[in-house]
N, C-alpha and C. Protein backbone atom coordinates (compact mmCIF):
# COMPACT_ATOMS: atom_id res chain seq x y z
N UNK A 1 28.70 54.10 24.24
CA UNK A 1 28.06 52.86 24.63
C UNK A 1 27.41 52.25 23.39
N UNK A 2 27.88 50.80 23.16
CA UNK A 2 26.86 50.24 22.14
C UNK A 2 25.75 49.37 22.79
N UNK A 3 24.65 49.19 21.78
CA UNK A 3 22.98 48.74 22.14
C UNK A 3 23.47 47.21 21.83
N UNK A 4 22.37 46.88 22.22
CA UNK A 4 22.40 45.36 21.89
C UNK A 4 20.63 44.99 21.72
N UNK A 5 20.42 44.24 21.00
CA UNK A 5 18.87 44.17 20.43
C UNK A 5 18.24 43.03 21.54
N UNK A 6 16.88 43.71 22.11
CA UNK A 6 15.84 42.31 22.93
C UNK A 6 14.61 41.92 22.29
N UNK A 7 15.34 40.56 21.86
CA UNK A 7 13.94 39.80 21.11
C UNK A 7 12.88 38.77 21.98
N UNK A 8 11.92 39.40 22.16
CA UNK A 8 11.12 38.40 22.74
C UNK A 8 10.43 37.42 22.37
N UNK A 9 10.04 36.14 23.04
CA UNK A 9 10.19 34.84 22.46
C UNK A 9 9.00 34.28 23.66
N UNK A 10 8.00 34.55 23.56
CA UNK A 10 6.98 33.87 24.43
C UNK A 10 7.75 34.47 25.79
N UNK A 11 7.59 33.49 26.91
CA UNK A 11 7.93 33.94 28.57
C UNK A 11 9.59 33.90 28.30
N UNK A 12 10.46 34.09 27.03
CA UNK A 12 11.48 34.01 27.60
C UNK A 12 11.82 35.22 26.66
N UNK A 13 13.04 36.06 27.14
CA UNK A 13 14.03 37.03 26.10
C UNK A 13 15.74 36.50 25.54
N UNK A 14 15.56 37.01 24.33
CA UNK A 14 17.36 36.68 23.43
C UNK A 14 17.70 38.00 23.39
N UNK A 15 18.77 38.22 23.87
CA UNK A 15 19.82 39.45 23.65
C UNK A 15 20.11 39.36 22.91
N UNK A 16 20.87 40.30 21.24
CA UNK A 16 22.01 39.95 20.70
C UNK A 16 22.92 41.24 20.97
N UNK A 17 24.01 40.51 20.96
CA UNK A 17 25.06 41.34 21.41
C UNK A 17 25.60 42.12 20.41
N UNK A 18 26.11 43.06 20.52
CA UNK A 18 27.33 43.79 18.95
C UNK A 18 28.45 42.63 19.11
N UNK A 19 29.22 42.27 18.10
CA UNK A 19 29.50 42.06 17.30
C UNK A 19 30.94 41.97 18.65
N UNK A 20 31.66 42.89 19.40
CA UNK A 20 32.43 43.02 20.03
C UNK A 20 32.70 42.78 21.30
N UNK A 21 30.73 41.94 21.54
CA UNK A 21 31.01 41.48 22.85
C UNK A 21 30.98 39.89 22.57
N UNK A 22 32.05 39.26 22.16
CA UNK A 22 32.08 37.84 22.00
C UNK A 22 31.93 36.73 23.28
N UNK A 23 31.14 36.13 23.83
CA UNK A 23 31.37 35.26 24.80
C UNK A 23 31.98 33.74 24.18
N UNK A 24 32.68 33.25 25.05
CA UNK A 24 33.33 32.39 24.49
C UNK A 24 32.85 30.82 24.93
N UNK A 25 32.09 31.10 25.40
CA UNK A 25 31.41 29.77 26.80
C UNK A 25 30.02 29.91 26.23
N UNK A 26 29.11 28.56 26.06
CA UNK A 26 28.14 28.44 25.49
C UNK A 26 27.27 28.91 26.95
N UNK A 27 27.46 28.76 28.14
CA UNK A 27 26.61 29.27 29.47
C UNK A 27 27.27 30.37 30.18
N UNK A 28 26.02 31.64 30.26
CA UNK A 28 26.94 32.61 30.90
C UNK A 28 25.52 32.47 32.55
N UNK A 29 26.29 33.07 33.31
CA UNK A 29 25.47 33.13 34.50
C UNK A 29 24.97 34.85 34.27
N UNK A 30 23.57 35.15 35.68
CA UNK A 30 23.06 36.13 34.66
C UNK A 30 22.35 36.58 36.52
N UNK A 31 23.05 37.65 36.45
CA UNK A 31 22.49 38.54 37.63
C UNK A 31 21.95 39.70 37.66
N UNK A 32 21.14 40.13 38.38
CA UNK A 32 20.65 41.70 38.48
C UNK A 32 21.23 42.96 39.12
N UNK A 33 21.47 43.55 39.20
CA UNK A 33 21.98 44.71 39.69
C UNK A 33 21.68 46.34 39.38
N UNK A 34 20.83 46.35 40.56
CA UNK A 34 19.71 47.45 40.18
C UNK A 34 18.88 47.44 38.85
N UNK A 35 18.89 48.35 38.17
CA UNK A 35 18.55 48.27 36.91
C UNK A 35 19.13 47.56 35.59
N UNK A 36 20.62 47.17 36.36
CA UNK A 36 21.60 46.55 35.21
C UNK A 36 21.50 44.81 35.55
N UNK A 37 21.49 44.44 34.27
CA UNK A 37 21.45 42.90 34.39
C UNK A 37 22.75 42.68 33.74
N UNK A 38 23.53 41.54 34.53
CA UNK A 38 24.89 41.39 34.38
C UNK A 38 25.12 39.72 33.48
N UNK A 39 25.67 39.72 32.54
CA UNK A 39 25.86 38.58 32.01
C UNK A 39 27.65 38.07 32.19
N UNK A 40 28.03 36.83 32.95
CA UNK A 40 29.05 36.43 33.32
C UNK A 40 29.57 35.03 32.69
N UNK A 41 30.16 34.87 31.78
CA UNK A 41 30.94 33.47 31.30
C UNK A 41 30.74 32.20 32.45
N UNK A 42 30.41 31.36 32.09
CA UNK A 42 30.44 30.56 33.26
C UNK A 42 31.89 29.00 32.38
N UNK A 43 32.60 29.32 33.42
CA UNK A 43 33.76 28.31 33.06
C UNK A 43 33.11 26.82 33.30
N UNK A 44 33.89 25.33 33.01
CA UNK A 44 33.82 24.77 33.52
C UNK A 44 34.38 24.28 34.65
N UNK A 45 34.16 23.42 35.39
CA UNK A 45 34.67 23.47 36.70
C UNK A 45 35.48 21.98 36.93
N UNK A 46 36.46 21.83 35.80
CA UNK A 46 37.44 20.57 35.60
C UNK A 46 38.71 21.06 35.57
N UNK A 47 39.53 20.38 35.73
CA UNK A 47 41.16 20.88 35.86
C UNK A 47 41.73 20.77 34.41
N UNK A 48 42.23 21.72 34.02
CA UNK A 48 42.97 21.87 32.33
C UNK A 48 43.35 20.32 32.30
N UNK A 49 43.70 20.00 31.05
CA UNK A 49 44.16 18.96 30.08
C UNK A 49 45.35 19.28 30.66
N UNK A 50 45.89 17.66 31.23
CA UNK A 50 47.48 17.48 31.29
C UNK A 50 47.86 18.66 32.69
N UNK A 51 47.09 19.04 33.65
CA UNK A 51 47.06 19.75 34.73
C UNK A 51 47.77 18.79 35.11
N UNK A 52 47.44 17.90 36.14
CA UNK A 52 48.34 16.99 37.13
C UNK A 52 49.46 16.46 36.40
N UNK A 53 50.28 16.07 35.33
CA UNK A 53 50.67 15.46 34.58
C UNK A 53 51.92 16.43 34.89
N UNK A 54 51.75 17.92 34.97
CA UNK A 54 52.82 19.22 35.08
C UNK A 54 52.99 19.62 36.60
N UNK A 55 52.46 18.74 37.65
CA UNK A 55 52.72 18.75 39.10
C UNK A 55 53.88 18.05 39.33
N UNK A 56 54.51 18.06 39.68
CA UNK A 56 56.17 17.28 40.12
C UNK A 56 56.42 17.86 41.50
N UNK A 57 56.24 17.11 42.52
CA UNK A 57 57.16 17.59 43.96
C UNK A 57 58.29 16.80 44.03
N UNK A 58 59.18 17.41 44.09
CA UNK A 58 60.58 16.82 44.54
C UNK A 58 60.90 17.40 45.40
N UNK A 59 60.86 17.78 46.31
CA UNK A 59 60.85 18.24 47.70
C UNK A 59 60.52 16.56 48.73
N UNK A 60 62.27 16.35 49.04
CA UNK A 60 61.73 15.13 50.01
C UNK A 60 61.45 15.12 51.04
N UNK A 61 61.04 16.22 52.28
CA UNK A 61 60.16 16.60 53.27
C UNK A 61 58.74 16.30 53.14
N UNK A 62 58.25 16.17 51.39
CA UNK A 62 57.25 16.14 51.19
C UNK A 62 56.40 15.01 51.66
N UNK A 63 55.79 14.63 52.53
CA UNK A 63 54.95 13.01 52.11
C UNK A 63 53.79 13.17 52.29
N UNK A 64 52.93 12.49 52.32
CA UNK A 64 51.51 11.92 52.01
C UNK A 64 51.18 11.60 53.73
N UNK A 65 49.98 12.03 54.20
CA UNK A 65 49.86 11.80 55.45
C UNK A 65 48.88 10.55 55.48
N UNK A 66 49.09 9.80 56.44
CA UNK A 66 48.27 8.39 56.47
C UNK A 66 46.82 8.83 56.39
N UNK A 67 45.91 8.14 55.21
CA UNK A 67 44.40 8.73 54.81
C UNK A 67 43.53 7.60 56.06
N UNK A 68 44.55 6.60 56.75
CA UNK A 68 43.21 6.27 57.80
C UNK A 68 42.51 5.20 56.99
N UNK A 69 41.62 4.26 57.75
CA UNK A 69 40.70 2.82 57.17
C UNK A 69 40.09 3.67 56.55
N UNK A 70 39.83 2.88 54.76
CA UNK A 70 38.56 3.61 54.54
C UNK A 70 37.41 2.64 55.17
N UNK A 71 36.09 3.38 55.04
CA UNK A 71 34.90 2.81 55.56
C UNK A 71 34.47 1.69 54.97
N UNK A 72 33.66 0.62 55.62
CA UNK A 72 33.15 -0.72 54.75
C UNK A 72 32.65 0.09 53.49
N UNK A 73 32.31 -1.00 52.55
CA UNK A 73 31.37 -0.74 51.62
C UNK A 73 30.18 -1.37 51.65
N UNK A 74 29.05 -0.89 50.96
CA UNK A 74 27.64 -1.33 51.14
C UNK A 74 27.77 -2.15 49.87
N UNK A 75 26.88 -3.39 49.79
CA UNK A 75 26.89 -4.25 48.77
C UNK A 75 25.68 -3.23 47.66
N UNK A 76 25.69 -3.07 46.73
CA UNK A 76 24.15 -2.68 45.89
C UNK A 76 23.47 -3.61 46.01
């Protein structure tokens, strides 16, 4: 097992990690578990670059079901 150093900083703490635990995401999410505190990558929550762009249905069974009136709109 490698250590990792806790620097305290007024009401808050900095971990540093060895060298081999690289996170790659500037926000990790951060849970407890028993005595172990768990640090988790937090992704963003957008669809990859050029995602829809690589969707193609050609399947002609396929269609679009009627979305219905949309609702008035409110003036601002």
């Amino acid at each position: 097992m490698e250590t990792a150093t806790v620097i305290h900083e007024g009401e808050c703490q900095t971990v540093r990690l060895p060298k081999g635990f690289h996170i790659s995401t500037p926000t990790v999410g951060v849970r407890q578990e028993g005595e172990a505190i768990v640090l988790e990558p937090l992704h963003p929550k957008t669809w990859p670059v050029g995602f829809f762009d690589s969707i193609h249905i050609t399947d002609p069974a396929f269609s679009r079901p009627d979305q219905g009136q949309l609702p008035p709109v409110r003036p601002l």
